[in-house]
Protein backbone atom coordinates (compact mmCIF):
# COMPACT_ATOMS: atom_id res chain seq x y z
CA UNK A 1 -53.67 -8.87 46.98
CA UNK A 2 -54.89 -5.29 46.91
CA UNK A 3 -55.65 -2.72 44.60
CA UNK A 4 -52.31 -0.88 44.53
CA UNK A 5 -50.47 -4.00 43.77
CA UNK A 6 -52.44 -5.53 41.26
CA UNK A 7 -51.42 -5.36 37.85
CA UNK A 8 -53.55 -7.32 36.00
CA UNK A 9 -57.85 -7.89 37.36
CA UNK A 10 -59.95 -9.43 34.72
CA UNK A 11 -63.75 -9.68 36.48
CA UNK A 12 -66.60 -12.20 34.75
CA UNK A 13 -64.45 -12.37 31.48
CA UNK A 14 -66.50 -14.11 28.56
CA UNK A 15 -65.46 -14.26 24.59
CA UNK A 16 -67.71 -15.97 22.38
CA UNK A 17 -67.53 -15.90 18.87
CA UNK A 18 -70.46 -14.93 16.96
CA UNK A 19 -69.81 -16.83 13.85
CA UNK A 20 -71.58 -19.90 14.57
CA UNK A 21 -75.40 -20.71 16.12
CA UNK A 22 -75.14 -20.68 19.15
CA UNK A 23 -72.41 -18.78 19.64
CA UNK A 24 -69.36 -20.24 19.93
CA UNK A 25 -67.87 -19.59 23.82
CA UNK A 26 -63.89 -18.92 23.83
CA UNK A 27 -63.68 -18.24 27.64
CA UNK A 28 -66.55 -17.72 30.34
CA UNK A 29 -66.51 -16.29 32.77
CA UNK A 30 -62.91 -16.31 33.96
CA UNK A 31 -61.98 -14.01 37.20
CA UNK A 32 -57.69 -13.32 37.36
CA UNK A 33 -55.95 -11.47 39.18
CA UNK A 34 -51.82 -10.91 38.33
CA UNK A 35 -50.23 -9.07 41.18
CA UNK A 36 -47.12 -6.37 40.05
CA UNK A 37 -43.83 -8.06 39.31
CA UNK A 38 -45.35 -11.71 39.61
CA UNK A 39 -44.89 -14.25 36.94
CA UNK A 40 -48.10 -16.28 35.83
CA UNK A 41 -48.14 -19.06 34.04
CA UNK A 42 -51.64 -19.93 31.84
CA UNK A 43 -51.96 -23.96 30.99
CA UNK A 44 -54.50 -26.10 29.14
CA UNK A 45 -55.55 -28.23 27.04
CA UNK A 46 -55.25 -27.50 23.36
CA UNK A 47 -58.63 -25.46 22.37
CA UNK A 48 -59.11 -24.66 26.04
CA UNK A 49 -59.27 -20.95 25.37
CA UNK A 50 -55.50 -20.08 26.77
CA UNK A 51 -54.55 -17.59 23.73
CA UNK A 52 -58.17 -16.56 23.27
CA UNK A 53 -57.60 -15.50 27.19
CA UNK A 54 -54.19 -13.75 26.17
CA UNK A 55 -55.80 -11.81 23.81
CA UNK A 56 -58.76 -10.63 25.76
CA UNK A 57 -56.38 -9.53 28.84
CA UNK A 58 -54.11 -7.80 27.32
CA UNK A 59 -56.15 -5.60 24.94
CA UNK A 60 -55.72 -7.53 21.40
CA UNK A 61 -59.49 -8.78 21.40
CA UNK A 62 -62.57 -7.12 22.86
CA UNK A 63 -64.40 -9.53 25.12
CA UNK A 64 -68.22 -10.10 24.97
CA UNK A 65 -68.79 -9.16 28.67
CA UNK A 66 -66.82 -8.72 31.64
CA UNK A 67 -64.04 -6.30 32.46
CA UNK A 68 -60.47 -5.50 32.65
CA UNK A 69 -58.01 -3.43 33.95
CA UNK A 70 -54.60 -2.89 33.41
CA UNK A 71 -52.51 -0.79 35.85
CA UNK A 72 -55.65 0.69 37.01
CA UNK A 73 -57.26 1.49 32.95
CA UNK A 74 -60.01 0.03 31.81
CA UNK A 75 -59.38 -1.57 28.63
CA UNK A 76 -63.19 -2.40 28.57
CA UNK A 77 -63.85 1.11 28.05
CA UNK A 78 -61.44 2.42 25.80
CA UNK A 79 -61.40 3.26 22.64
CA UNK A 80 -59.41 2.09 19.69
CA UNK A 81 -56.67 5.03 19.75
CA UNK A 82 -56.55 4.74 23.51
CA UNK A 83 -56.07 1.04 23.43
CA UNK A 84 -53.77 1.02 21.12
CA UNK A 85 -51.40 3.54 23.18
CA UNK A 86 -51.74 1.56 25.87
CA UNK A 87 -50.45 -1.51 24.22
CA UNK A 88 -47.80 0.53 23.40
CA UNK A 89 -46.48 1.97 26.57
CA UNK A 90 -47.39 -0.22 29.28
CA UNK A 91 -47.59 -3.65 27.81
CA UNK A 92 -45.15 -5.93 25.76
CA UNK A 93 -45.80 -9.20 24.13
CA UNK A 94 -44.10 -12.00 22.79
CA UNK A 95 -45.33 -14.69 20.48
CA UNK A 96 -44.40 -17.82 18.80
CA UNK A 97 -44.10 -15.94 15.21
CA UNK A 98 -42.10 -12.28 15.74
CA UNK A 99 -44.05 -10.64 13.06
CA UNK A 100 -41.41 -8.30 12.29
CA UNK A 101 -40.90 -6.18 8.97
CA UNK A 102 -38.98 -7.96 6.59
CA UNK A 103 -37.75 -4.82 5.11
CA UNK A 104 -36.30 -3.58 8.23
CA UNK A 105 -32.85 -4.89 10.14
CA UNK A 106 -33.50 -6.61 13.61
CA UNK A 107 -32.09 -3.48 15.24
CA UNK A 108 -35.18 -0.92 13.56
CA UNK A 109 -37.70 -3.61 14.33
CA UNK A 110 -36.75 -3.25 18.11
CA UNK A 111 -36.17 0.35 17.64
CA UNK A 112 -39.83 1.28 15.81
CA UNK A 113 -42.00 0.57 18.69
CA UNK A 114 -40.10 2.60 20.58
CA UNK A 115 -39.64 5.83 18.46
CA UNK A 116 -43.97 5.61 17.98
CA UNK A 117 -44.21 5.70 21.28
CA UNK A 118 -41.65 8.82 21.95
CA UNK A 119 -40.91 10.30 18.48
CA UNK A 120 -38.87 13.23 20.24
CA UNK A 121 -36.27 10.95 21.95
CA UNK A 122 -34.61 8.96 19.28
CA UNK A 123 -30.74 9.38 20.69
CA UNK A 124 -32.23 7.74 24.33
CA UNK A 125 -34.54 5.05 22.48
CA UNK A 126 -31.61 3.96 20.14
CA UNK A 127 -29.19 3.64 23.38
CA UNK A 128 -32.01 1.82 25.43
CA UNK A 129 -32.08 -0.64 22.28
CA UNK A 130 -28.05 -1.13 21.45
CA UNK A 131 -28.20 -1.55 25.56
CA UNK A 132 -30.92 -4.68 25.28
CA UNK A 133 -29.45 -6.30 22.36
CA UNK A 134 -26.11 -6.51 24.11
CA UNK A 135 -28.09 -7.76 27.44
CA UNK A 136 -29.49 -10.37 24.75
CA UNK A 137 -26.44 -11.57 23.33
CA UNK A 138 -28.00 -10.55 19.13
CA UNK A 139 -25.69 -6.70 19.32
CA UNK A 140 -23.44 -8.84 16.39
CA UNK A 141 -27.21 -9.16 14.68
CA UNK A 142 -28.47 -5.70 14.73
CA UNK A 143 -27.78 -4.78 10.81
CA UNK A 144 -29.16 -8.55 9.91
CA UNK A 145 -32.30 -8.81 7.94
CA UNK A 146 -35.03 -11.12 9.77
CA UNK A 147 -34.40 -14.27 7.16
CA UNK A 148 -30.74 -14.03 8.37
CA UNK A 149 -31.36 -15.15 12.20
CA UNK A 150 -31.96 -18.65 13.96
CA UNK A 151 -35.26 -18.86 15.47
CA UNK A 152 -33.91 -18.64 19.09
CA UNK A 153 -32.24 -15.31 18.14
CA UNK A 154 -35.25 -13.42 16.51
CA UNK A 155 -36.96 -14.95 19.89
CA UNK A 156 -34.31 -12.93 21.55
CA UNK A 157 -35.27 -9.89 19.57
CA UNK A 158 -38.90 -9.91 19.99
CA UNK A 159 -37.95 -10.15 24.01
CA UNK A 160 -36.16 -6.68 23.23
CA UNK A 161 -38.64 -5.24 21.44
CA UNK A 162 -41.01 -6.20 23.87
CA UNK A 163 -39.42 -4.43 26.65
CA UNK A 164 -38.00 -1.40 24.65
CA UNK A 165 -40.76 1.10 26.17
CA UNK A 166 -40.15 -0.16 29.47
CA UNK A 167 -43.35 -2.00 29.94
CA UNK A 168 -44.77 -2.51 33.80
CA UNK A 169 -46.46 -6.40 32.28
CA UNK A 170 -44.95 -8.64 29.07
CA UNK A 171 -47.72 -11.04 27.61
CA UNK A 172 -45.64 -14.03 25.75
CA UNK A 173 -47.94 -16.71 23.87
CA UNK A 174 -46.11 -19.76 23.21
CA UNK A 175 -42.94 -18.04 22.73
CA UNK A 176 -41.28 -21.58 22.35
CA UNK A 177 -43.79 -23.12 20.55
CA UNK A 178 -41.37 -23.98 17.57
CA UNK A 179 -38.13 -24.30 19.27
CA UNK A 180 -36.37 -26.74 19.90
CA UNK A 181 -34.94 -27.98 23.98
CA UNK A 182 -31.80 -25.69 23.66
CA UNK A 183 -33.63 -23.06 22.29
CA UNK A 184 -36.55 -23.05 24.43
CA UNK A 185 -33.85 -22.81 27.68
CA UNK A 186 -32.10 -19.91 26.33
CA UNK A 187 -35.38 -17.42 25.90
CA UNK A 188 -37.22 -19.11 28.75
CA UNK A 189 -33.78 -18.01 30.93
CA UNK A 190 -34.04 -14.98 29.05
CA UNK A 191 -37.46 -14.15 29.92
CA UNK A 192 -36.60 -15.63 33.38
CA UNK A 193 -34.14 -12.62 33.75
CA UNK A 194 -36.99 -10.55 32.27
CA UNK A 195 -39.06 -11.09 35.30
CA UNK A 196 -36.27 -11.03 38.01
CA UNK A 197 -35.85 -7.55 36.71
CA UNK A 198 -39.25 -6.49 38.65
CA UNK A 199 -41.39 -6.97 35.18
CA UNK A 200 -44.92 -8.75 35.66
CA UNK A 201 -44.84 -11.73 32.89
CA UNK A 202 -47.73 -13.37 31.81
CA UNK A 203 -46.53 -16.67 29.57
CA UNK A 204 -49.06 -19.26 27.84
CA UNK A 205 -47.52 -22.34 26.97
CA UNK A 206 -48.49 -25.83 26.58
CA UNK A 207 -44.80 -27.15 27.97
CA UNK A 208 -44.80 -27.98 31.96
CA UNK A 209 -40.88 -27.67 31.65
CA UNK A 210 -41.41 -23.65 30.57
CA UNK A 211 -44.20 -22.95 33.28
CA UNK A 212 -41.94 -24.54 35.82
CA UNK A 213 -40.52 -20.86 35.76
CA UNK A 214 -43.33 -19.17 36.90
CA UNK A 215 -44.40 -18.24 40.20
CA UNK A 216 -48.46 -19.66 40.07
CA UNK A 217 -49.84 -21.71 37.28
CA UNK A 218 -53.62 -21.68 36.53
CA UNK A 219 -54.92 -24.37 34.23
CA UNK A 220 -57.93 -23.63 31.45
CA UNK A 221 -60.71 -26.15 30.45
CA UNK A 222 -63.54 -25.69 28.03
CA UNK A 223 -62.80 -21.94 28.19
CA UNK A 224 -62.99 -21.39 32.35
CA UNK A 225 -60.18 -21.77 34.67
CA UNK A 226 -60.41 -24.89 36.81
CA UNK A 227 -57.45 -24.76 38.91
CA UNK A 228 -54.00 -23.14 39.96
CA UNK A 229 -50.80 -24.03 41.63
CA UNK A 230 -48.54 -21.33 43.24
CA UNK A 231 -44.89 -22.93 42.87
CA UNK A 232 -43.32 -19.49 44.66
CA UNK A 233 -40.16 -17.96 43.61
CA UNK A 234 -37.82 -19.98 40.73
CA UNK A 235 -34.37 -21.11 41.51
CA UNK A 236 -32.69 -23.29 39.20
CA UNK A 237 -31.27 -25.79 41.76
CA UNK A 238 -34.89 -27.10 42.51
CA UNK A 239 -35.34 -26.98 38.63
CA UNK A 240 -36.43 -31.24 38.46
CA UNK A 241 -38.17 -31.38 41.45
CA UNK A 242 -39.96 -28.65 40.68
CA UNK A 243 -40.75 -29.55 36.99
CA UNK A 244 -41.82 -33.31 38.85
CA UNK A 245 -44.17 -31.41 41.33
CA UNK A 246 -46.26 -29.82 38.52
CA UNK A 247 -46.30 -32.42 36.13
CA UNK A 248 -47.86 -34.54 38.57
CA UNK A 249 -50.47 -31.66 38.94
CA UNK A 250 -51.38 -31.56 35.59
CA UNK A 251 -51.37 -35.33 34.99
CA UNK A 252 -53.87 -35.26 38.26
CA UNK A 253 -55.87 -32.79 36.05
CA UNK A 254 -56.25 -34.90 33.10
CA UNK A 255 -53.22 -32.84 31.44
């Protein structure tokens, strides 16, 4: 992998959490690397440090030593503002609660991110929204108010707002975490079209079925990364066997 098509390089990554004597370690010294337009997969445990990771990579969280970079910036040495505009423009996420505004339809909780990041262009922002929510099957739900949605369609939504300012990597922690089978296939084919699209994807998730998608899995324990499995490209006619390769990985891993 070289410089031009990585994505994603985290280098001697450590989080510890200062609240406790000693310190309390989240992840230590983790090394990743997420090539452009792959899809990653990030496994563990519970308490294994997989969202603490999330967070450090993608510029929620600060880590306690380390670097990384993110389409060549280092989010290390950023400041707030400058962080936060990256997050913006370059990287969506996706987690297991939307947090959207309650006060605001599902269409102007897709369309906000957006219209931060490019005030000026509000006629090309709006289209590029109407456009995903059709792509999404929730266009019938733009005018709805968050309570009025299923869980799988404000998933849906926070896929859309996620990719709204055309991000070149998507982050998505547990996006299925309280979903149920049905539900989980729909936004994990969803997100599965996400990535086929060319966008790098970067999903934790404690469900072998979901990282079955992805192209490499690395597993997490006691806050290090102890292993990975490349699985290559997904195609849903291997779907079982391919679900029955890694679950016997992570079973042979103590999963």
């Amino acid at each position: 992998m070289t410089a031009t098509d990585t994505v994603l390089q985290a280098s001697n990554v450590t989080k510890e959490y200062p609240s406790t004597d000693p310190p309390t370690p989240g992840i230590t010294g983790v090394d990743l690397q997420v090539a452009a337009r792959e899809f990653l997969a990030v496994m563990g445990a519970s308490g294994s440090g997989k969202s603490t990771l999330l967070q450090v990579i993608s510029g929620m969280d600060h880590p306690t030593g380390g670097q990384v970079q993110i389409s060549g910036h280092d989010l290390t040495a950023l400041g707030d503002d400058q962080a936060s505009r990256l997050r913006l423009t370059t990287i969506g996420f996706v987690f297991q609660q939307a947090y959207f505004l309650r006060n605001l339809s599902i269409r102007d909780n897709i369309l906000l991110p957006a219209l931060k990041a490019t005030p000026r262009r509000k006629v090309q922002v709006l289209a590029r929204v109407e456009a995903l929510m059709a792509r999404f099957g929730i266009a019938d739900l733009a005018d709805r108010a968050i309570t009025e949605v299923s869980g799988g369609q404000l998933q849906r939504a926070s896929i859309c707002r996620a990719l709204v300012c055309e991000p070149e990597i998507v982050f998505a922690d547990e996006p299925t975490g309280s979903l149920n089978s049905q539900t989980t296939r729909e936004v994990m084919d969803a997100l599965t079209e996400v990535h086929a699209d060319g966008t790098t994807l970067v999903l934790v998730t404690h469900d072998p079925t979901c990282a079955a998608r992805a192209e490499r899995v690395v597993y997490l324990r006691d806050g290090r990364l102890d292993a990975e499995r490349t699985l290559g490209p997904w195609r849903p006619a291997t779907a079982r066997d391919r679900e029955g390769e890694l679950l016997s990985w992570l079973t042979g891993l103590g999963f």
